[in-house]
PDB file of N, CA and C in Angstrom:
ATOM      1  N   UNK A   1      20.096  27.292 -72.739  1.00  0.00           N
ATOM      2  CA  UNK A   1      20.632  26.418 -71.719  1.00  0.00           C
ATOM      3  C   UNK A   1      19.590  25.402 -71.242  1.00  0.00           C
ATOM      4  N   UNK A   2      18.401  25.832 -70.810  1.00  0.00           N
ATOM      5  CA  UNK A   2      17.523  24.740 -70.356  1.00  0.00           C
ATOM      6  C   UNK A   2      17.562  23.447 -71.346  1.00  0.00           C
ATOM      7  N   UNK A   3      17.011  23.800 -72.910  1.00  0.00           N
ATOM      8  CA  UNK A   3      16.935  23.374 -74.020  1.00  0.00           C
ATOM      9  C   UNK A   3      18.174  22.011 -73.685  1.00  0.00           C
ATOM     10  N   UNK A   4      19.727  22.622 -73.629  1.00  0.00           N
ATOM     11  CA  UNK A   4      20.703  21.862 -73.475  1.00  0.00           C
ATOM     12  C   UNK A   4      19.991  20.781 -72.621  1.00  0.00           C
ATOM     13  N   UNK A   5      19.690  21.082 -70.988  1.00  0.00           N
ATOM     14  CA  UNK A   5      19.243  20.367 -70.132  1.00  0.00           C
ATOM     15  C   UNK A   5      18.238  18.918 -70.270  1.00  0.00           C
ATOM     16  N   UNK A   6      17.391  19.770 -70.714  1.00  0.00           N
ATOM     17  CA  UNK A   6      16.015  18.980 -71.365  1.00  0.00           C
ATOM     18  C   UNK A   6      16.648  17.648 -71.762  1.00  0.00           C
ATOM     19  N   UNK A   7      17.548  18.261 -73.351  1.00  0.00           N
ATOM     20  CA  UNK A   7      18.242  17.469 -74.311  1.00  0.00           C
ATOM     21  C   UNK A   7      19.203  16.165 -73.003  1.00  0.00           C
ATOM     22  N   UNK A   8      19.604  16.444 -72.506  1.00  0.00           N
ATOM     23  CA  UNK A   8      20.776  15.892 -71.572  1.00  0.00           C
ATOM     24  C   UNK A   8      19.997  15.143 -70.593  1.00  0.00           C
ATOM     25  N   UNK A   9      19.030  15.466 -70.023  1.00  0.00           N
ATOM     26  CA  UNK A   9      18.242  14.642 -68.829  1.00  0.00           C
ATOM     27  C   UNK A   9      17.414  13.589 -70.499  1.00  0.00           C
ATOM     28  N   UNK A  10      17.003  14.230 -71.148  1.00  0.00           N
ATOM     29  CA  UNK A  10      16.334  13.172 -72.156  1.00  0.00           C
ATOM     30  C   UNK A  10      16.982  11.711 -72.177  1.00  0.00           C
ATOM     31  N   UNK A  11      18.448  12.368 -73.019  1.00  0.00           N
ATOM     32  CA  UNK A  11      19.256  11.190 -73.158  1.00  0.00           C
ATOM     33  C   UNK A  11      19.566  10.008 -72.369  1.00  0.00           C
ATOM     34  N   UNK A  12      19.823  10.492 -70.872  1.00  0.00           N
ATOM     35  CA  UNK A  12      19.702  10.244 -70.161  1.00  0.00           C
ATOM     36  C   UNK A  12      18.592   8.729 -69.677  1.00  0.00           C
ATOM     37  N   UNK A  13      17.561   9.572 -69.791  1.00  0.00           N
ATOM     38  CA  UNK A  13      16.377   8.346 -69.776  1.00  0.00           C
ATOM     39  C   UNK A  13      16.612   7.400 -70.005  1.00  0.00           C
ATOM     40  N   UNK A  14      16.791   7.878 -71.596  1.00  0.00           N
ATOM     41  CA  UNK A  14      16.953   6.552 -72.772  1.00  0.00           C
ATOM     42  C   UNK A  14      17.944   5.722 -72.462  1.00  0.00           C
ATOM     43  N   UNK A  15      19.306   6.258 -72.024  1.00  0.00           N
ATOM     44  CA  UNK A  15      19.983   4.918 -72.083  1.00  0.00           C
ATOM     45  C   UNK A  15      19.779   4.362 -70.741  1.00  0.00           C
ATOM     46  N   UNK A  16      18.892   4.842 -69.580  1.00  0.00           N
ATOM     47  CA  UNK A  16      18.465   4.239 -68.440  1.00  0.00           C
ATOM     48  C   UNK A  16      17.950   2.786 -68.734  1.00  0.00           C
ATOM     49  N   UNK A  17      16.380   3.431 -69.554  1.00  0.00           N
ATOM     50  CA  UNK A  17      15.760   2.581 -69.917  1.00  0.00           C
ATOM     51  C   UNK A  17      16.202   1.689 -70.757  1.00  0.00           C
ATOM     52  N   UNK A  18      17.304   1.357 -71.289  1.00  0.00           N
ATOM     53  CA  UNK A  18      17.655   1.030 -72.466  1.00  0.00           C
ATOM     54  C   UNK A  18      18.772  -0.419 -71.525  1.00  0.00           C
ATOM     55  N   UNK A  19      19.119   0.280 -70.302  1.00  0.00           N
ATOM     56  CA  UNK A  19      20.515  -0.074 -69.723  1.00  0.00           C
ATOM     57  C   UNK A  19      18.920  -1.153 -68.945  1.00  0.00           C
ATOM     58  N   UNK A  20      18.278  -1.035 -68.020  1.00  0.00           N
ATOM     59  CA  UNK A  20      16.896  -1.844 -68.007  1.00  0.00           C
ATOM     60  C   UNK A  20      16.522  -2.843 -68.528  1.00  0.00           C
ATOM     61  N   UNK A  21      16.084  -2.014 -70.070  1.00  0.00           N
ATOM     62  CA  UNK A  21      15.676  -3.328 -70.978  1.00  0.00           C
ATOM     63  C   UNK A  21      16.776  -4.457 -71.103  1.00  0.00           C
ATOM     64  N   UNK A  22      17.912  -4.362 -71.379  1.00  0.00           N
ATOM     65  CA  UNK A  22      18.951  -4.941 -71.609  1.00  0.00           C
ATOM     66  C   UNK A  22      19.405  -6.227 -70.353  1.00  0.00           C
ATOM     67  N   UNK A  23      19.035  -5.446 -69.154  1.00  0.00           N
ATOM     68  CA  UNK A  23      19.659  -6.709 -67.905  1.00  0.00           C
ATOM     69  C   UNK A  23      18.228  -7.066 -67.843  1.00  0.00           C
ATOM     70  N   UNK A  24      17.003  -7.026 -68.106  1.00  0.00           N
ATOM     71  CA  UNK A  24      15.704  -7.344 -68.218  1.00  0.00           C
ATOM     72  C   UNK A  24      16.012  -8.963 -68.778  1.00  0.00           C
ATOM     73  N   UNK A  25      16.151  -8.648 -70.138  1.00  0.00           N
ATOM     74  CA  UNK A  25      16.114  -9.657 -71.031  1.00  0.00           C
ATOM     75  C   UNK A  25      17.337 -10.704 -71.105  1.00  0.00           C
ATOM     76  N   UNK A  26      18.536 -10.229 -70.171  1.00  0.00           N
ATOM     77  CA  UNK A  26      19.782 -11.009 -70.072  1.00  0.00           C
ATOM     78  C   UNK A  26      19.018 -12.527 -68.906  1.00  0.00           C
ATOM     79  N   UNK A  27      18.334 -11.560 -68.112  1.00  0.00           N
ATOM     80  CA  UNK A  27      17.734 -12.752 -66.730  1.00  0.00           C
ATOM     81  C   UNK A  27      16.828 -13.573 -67.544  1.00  0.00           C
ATOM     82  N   UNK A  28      15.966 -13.154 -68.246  1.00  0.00           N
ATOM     83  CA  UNK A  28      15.341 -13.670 -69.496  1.00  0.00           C
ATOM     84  C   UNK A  28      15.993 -15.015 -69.834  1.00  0.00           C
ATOM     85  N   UNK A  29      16.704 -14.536 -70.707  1.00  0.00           N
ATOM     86  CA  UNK A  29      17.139 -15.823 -71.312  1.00  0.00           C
ATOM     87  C   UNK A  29      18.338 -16.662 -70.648  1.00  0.00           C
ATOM     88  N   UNK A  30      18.780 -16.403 -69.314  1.00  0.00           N
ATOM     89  CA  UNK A  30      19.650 -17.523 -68.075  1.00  0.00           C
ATOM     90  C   UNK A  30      18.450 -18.309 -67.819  1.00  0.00           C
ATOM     91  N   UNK A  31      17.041 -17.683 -67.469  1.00  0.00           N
ATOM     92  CA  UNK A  31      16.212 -18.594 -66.723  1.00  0.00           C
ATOM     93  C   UNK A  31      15.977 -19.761 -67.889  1.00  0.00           C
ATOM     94  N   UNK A  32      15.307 -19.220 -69.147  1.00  0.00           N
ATOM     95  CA  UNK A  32      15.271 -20.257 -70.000  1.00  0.00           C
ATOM     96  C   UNK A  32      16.701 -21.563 -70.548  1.00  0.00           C
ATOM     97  N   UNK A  33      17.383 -20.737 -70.449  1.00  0.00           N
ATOM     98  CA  UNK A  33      18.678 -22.584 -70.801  1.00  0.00           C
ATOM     99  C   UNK A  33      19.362 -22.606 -69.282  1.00  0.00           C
ATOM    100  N   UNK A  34      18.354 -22.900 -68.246  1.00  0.00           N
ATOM    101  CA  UNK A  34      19.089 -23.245 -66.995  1.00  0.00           C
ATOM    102  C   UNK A  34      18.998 -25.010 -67.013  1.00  0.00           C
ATOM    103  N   UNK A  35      20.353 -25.408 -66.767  1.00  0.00           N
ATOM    104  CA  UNK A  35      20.593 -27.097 -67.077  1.00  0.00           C
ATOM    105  C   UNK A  35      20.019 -27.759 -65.704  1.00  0.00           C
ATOM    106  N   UNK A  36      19.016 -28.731 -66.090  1.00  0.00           N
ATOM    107  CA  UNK A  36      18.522 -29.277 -64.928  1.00  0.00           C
ATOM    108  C   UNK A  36      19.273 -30.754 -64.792  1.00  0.00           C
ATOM    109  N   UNK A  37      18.701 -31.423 -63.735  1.00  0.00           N
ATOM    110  CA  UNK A  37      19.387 -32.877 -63.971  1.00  0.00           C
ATOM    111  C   UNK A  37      19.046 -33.784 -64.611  1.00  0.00           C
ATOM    112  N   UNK A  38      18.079 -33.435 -65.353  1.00  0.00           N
ATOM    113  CA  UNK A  38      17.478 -34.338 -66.979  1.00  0.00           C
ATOM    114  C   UNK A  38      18.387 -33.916 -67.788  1.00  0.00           C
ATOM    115  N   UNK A  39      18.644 -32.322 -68.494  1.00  0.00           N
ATOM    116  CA  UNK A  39      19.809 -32.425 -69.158  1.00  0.00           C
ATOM    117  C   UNK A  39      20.894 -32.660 -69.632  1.00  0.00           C
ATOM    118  N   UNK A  40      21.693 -33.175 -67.728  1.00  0.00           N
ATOM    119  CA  UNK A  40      22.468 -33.579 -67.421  1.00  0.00           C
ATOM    120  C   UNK A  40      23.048 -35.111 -67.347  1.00  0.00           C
ATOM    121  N   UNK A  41      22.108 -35.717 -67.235  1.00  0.00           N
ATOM    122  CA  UNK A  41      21.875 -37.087 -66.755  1.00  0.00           C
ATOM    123  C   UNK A  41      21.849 -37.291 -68.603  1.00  0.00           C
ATOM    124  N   UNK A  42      21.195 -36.457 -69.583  1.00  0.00           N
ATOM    125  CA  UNK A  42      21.118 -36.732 -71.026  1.00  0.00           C
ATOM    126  C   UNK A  42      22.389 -36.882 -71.467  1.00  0.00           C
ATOM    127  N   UNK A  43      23.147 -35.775 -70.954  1.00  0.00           N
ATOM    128  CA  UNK A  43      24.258 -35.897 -71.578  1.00  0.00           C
ATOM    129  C   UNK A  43      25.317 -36.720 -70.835  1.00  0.00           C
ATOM    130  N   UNK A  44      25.164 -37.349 -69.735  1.00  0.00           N
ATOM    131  CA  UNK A  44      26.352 -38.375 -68.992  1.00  0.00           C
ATOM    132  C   UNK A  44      25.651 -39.506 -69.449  1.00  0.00           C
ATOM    133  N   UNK A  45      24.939 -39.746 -70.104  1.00  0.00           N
ATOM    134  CA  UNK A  45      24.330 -41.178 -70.675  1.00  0.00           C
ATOM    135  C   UNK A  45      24.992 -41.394 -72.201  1.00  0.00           C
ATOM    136  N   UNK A  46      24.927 -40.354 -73.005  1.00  0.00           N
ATOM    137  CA  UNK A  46      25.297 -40.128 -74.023  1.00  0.00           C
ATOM    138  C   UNK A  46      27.111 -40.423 -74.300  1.00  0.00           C
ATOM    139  N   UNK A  47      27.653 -39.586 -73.351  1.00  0.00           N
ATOM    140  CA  UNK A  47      29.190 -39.391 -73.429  1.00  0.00           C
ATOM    141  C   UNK A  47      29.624 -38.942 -71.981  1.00  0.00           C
ATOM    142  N   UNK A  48      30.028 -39.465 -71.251  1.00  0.00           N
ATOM    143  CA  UNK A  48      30.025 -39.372 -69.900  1.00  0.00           C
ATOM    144  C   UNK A  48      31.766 -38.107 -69.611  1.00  0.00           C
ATOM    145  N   UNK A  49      32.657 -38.773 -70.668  1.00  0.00           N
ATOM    146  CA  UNK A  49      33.701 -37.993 -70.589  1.00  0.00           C
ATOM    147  C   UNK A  49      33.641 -36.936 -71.134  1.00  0.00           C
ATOM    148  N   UNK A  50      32.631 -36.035 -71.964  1.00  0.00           N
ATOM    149  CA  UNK A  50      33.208 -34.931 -72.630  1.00  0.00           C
ATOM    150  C   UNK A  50      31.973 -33.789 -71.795  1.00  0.00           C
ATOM    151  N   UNK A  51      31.099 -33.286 -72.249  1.00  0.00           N
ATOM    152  CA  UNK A  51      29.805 -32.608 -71.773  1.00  0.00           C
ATOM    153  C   UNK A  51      29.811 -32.608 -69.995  1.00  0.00           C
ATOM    154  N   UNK A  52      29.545 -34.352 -70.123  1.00  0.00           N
ATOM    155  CA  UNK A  52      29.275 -34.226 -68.791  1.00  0.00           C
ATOM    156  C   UNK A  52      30.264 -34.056 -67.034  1.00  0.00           C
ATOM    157  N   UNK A  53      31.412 -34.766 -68.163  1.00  0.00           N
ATOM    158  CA  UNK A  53      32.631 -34.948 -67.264  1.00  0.00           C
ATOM    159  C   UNK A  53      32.823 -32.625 -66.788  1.00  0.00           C
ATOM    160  N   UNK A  54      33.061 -32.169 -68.084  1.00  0.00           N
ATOM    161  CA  UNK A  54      33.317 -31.252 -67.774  1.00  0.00           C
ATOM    162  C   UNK A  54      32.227 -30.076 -66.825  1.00  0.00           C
ATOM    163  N   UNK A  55      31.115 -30.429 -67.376  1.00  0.00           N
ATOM    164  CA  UNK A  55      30.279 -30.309 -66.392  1.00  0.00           C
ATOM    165  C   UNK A  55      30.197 -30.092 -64.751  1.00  0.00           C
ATOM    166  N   UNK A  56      30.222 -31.757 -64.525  1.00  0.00           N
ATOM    167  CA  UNK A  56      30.415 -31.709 -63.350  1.00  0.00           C
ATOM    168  C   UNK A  56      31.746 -31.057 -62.641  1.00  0.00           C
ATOM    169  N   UNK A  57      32.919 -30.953 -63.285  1.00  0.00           N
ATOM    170  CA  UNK A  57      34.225 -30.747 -62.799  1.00  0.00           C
ATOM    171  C   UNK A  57      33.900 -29.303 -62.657  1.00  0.00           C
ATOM    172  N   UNK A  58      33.209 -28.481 -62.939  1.00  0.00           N
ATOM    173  CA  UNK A  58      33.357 -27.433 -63.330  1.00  0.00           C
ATOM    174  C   UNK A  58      32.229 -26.887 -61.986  1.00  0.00           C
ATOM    175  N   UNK A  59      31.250 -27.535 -61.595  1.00  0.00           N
ATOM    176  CA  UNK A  59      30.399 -27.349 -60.423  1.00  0.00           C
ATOM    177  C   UNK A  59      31.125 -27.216 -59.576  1.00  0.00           C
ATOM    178  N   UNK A  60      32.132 -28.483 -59.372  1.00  0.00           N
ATOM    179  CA  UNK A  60      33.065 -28.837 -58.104  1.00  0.00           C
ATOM    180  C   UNK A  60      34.078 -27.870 -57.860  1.00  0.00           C
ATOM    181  N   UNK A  61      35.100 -27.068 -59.122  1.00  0.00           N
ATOM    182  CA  UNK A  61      35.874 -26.100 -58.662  1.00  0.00           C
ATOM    183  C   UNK A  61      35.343 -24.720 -58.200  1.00  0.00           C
ATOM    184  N   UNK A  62      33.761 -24.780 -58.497  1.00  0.00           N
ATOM    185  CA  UNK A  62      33.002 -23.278 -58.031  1.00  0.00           C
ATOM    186  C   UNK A  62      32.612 -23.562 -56.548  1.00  0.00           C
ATOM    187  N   UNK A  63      32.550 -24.811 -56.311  1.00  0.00           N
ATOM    188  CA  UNK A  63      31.933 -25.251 -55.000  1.00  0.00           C
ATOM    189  C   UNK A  63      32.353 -26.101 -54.077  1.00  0.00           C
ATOM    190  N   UNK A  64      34.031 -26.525 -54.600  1.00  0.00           N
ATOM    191  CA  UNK A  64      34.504 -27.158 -52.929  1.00  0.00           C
ATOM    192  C   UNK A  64      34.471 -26.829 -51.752  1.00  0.00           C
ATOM    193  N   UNK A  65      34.319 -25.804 -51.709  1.00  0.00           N
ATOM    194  CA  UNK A  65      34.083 -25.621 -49.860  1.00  0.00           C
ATOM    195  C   UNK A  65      33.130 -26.322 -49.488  1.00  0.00           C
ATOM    196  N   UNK A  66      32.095 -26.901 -50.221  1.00  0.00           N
ATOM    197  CA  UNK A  66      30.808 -27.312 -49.323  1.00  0.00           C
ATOM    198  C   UNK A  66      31.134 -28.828 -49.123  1.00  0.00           C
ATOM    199  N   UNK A  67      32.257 -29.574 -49.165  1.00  0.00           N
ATOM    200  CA  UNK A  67      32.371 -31.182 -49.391  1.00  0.00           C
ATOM    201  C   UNK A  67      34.063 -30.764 -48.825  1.00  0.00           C
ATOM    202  N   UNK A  68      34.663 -32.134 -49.094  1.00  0.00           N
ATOM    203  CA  UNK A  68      35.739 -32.571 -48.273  1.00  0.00           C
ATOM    204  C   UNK A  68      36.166 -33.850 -48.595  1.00  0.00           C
ATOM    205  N   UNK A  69      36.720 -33.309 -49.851  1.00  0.00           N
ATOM    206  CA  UNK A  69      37.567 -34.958 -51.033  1.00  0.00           C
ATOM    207  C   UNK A  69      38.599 -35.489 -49.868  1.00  0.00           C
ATOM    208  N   UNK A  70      39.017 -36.663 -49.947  1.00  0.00           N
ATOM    209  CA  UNK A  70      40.271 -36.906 -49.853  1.00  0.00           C
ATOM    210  C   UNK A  70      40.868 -37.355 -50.492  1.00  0.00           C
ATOM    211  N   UNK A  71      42.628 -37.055 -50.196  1.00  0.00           N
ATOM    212  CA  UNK A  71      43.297 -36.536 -51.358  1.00  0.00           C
ATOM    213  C   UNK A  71      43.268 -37.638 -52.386  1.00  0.00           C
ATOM    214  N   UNK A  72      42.926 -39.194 -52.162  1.00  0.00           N
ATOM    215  CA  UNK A  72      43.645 -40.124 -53.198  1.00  0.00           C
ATOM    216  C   UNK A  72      41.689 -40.036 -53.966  1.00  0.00           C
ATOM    217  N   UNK A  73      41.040 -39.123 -54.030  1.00  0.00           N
ATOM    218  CA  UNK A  73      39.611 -39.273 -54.761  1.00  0.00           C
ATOM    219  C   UNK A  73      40.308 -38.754 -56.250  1.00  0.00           C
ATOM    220  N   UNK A  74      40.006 -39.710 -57.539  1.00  0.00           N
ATOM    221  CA  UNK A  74      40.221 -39.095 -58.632  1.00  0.00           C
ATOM    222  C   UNK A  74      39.006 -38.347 -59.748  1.00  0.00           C
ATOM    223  N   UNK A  75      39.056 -37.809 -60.604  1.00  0.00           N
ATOM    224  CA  UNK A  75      38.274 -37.520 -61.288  1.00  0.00           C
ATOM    225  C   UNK A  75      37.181 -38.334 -61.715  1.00  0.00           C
ATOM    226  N   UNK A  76      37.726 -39.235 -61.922  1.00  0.00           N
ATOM    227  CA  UNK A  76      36.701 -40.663 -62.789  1.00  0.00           C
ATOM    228  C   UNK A  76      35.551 -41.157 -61.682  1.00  0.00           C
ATOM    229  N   UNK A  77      36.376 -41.080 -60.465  1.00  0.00           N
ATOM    230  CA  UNK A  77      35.286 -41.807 -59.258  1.00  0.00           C
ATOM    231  C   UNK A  77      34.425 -40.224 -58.794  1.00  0.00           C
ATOM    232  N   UNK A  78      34.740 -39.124 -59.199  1.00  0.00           N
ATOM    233  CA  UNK A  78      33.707 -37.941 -58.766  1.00  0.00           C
ATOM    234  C   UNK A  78      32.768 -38.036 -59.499  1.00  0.00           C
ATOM    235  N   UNK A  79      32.759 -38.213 -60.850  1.00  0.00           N
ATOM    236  CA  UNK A  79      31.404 -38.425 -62.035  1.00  0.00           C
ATOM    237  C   UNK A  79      30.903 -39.118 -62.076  1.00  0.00           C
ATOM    238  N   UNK A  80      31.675 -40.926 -61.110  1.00  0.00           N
ATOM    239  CA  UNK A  80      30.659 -41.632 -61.175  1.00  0.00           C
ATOM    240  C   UNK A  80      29.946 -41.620 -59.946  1.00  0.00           C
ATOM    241  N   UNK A  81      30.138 -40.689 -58.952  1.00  0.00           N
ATOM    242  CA  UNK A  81      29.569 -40.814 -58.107  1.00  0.00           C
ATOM    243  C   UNK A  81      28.476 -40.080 -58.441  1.00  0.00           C
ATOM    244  N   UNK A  82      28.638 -38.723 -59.068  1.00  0.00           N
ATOM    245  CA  UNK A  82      27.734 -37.632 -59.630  1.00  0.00           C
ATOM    246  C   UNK A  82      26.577 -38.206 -60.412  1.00  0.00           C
ATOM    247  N   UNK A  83      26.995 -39.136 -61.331  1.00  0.00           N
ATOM    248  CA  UNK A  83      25.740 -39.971 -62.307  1.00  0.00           C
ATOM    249  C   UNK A  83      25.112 -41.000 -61.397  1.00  0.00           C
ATOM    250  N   UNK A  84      25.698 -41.644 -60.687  1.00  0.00           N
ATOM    251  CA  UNK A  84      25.226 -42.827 -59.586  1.00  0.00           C
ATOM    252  C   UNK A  84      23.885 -42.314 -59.111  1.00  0.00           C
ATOM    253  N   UNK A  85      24.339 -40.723 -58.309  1.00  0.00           N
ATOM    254  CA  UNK A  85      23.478 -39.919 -57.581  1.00  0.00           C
ATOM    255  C   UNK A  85      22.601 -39.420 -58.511  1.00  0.00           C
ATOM    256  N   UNK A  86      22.489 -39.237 -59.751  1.00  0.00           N
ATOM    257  CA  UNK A  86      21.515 -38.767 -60.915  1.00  0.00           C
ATOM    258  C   UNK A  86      20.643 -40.215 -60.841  1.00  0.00           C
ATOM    259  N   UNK A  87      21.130 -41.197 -61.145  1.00  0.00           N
ATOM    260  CA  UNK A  87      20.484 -42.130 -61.514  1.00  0.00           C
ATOM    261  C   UNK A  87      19.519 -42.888 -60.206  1.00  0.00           C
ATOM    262  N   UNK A  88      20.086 -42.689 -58.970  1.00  0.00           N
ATOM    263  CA  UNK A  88      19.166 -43.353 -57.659  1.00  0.00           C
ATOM    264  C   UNK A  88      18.335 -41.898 -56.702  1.00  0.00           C
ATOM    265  N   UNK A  89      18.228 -40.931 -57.685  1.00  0.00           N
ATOM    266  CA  UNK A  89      17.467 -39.325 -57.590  1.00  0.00           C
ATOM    267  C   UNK A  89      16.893 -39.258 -58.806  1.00  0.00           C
ATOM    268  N   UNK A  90      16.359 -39.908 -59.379  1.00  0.00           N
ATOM    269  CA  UNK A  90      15.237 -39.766 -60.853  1.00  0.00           C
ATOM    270  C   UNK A  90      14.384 -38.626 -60.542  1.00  0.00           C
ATOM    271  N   UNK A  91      13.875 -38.980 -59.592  1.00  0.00           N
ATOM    272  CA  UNK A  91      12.714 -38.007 -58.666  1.00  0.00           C
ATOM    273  C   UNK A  91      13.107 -36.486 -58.461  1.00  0.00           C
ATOM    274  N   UNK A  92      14.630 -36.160 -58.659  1.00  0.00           N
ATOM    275  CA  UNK A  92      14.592 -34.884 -58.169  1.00  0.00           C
ATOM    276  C   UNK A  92      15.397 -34.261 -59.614  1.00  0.00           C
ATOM    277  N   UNK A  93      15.518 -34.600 -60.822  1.00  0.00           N
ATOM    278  CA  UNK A  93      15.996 -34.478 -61.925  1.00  0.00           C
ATOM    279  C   UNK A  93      15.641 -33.010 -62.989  1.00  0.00           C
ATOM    280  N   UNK A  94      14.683 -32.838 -62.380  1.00  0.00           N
ATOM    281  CA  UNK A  94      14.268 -31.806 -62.354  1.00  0.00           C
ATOM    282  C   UNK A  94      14.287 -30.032 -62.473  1.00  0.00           C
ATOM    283  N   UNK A  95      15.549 -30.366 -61.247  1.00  0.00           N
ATOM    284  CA  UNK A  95      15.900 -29.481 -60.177  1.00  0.00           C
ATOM    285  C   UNK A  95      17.073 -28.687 -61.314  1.00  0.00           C
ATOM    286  N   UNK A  96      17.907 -27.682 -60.311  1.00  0.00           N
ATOM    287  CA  UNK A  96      18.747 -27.263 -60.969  1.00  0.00           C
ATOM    288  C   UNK A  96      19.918 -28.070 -61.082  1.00  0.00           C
ATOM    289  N   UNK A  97      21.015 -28.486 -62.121  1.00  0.00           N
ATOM    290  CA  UNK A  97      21.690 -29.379 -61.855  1.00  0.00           C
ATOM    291  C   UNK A  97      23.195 -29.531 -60.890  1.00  0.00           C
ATOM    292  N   UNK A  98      23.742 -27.994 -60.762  1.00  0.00           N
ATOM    293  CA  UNK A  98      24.346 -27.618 -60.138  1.00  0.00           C
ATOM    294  C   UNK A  98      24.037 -28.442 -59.188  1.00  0.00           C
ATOM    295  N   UNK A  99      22.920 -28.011 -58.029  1.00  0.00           N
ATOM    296  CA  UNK A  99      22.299 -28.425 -56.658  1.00  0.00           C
ATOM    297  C   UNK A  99      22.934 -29.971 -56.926  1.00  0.00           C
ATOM    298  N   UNK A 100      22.157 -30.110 -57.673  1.00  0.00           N
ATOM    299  CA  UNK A 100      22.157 -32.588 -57.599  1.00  0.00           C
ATOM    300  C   UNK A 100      23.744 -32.583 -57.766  1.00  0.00           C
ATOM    301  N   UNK A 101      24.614 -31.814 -58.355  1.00  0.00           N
ATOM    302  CA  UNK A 101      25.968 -32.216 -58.145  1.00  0.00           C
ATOM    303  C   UNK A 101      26.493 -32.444 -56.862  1.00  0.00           C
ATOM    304  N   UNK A 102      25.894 -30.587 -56.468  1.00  0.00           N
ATOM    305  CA  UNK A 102      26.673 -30.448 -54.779  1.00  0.00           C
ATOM    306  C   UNK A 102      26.484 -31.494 -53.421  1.00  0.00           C
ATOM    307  N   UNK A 103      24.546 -31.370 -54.136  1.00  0.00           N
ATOM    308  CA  UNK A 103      24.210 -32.948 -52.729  1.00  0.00           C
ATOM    309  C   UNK A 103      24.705 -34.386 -52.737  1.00  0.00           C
ATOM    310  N   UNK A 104      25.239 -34.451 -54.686  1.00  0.00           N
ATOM    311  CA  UNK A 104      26.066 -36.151 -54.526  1.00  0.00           C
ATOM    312  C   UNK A 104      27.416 -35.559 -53.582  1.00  0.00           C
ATOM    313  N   UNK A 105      28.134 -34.290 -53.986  1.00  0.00           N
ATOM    314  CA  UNK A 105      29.355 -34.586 -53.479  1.00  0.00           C
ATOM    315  C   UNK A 105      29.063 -34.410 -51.954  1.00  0.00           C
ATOM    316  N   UNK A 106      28.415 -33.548 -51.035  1.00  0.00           N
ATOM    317  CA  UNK A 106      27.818 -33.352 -49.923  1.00  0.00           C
ATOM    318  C   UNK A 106      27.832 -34.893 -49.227  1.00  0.00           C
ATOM    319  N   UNK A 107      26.821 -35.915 -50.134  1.00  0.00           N
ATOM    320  CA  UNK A 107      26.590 -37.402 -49.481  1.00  0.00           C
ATOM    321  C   UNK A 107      27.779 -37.734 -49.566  1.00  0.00           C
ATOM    322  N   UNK A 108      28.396 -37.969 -50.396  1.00  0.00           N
ATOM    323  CA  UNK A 108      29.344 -38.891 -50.748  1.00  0.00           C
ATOM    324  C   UNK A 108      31.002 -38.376 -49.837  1.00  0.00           C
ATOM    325  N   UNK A 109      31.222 -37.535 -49.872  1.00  0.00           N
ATOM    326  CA  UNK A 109      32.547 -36.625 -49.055  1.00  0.00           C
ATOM    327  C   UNK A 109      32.096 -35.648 -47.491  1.00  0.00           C
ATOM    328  N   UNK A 110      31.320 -35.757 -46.969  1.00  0.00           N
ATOM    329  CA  UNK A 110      30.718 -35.001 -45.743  1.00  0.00           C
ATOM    330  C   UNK A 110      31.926 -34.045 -45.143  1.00  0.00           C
ATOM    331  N   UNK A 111      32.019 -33.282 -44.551  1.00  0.00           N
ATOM    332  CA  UNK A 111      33.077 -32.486 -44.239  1.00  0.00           C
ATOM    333  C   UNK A 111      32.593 -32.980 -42.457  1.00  0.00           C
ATOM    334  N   UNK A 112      33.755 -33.220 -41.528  1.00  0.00           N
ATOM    335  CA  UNK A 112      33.021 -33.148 -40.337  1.00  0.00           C
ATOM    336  C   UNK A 112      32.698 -32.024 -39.452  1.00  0.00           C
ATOM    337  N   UNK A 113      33.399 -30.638 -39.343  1.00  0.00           N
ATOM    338  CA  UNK A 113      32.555 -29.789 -39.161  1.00  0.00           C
ATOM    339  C   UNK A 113      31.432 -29.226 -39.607  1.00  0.00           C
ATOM    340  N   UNK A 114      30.668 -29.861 -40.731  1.00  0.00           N
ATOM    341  CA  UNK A 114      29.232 -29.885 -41.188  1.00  0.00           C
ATOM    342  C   UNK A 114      29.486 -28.203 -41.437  1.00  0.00           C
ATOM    343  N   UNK A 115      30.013 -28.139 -42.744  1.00  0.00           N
ATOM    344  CA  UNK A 115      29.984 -26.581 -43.399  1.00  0.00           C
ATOM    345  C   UNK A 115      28.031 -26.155 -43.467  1.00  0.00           C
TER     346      UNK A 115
END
């Protein structure tokens, strides 16, 4: 019976350590292909409707609460506001690109209870 035990707490370990190594190396490689606003700004220069369009659209449905469209704002005028704000923020391009989305839509749509 111990023997069993041994065997069973062993296993155990292993797939601990194993379950470890595994979300170890997942954070690993998010940090390395995290899209900054050079990436971004690469690819809305390139093709503004496909990469980047979806891109940005895709920030905005994870993160409307923090802004305050109104209703007649269309798609076309959110990206160009998004690249506008890439392009007169060179300086902060850097950054994560998410962020430079949220602060164009932040400037550009303000909510007035200031979420």
């Amino acid at each position: 019976m111990k023997r069993y035990r041994r065997s069973l707490f062993k296993g155990r370990m292993n797939h601990f350590f194993a379950a470890v190594l595994a979300v170890s190396m997942v954070g690993t490689v998010q940090a390395d292909h995290m899209t900054t606003g050079n990436d971004l700004m690469r690819h809305c220069l390139a093709s503004p409707d496909n990469f980047c369009a979806g891109y940005i659209v895709g920030v905005i449905d994870t993160s409307h609460t923090l802004f305050c469209f109104p209703h007649e704002v269309t798609k076309g005028e959110i990206i160009d506001i998004a690249i506008v704000y890439l392009r007169d923020h060179s300086d902060k391009l850097g950054m994560y690109a998410p962020n430079l989305v949220i602060n164009a839509m932040r400037a550009a749509f303000p909510c007035k209870d200031a979420r």
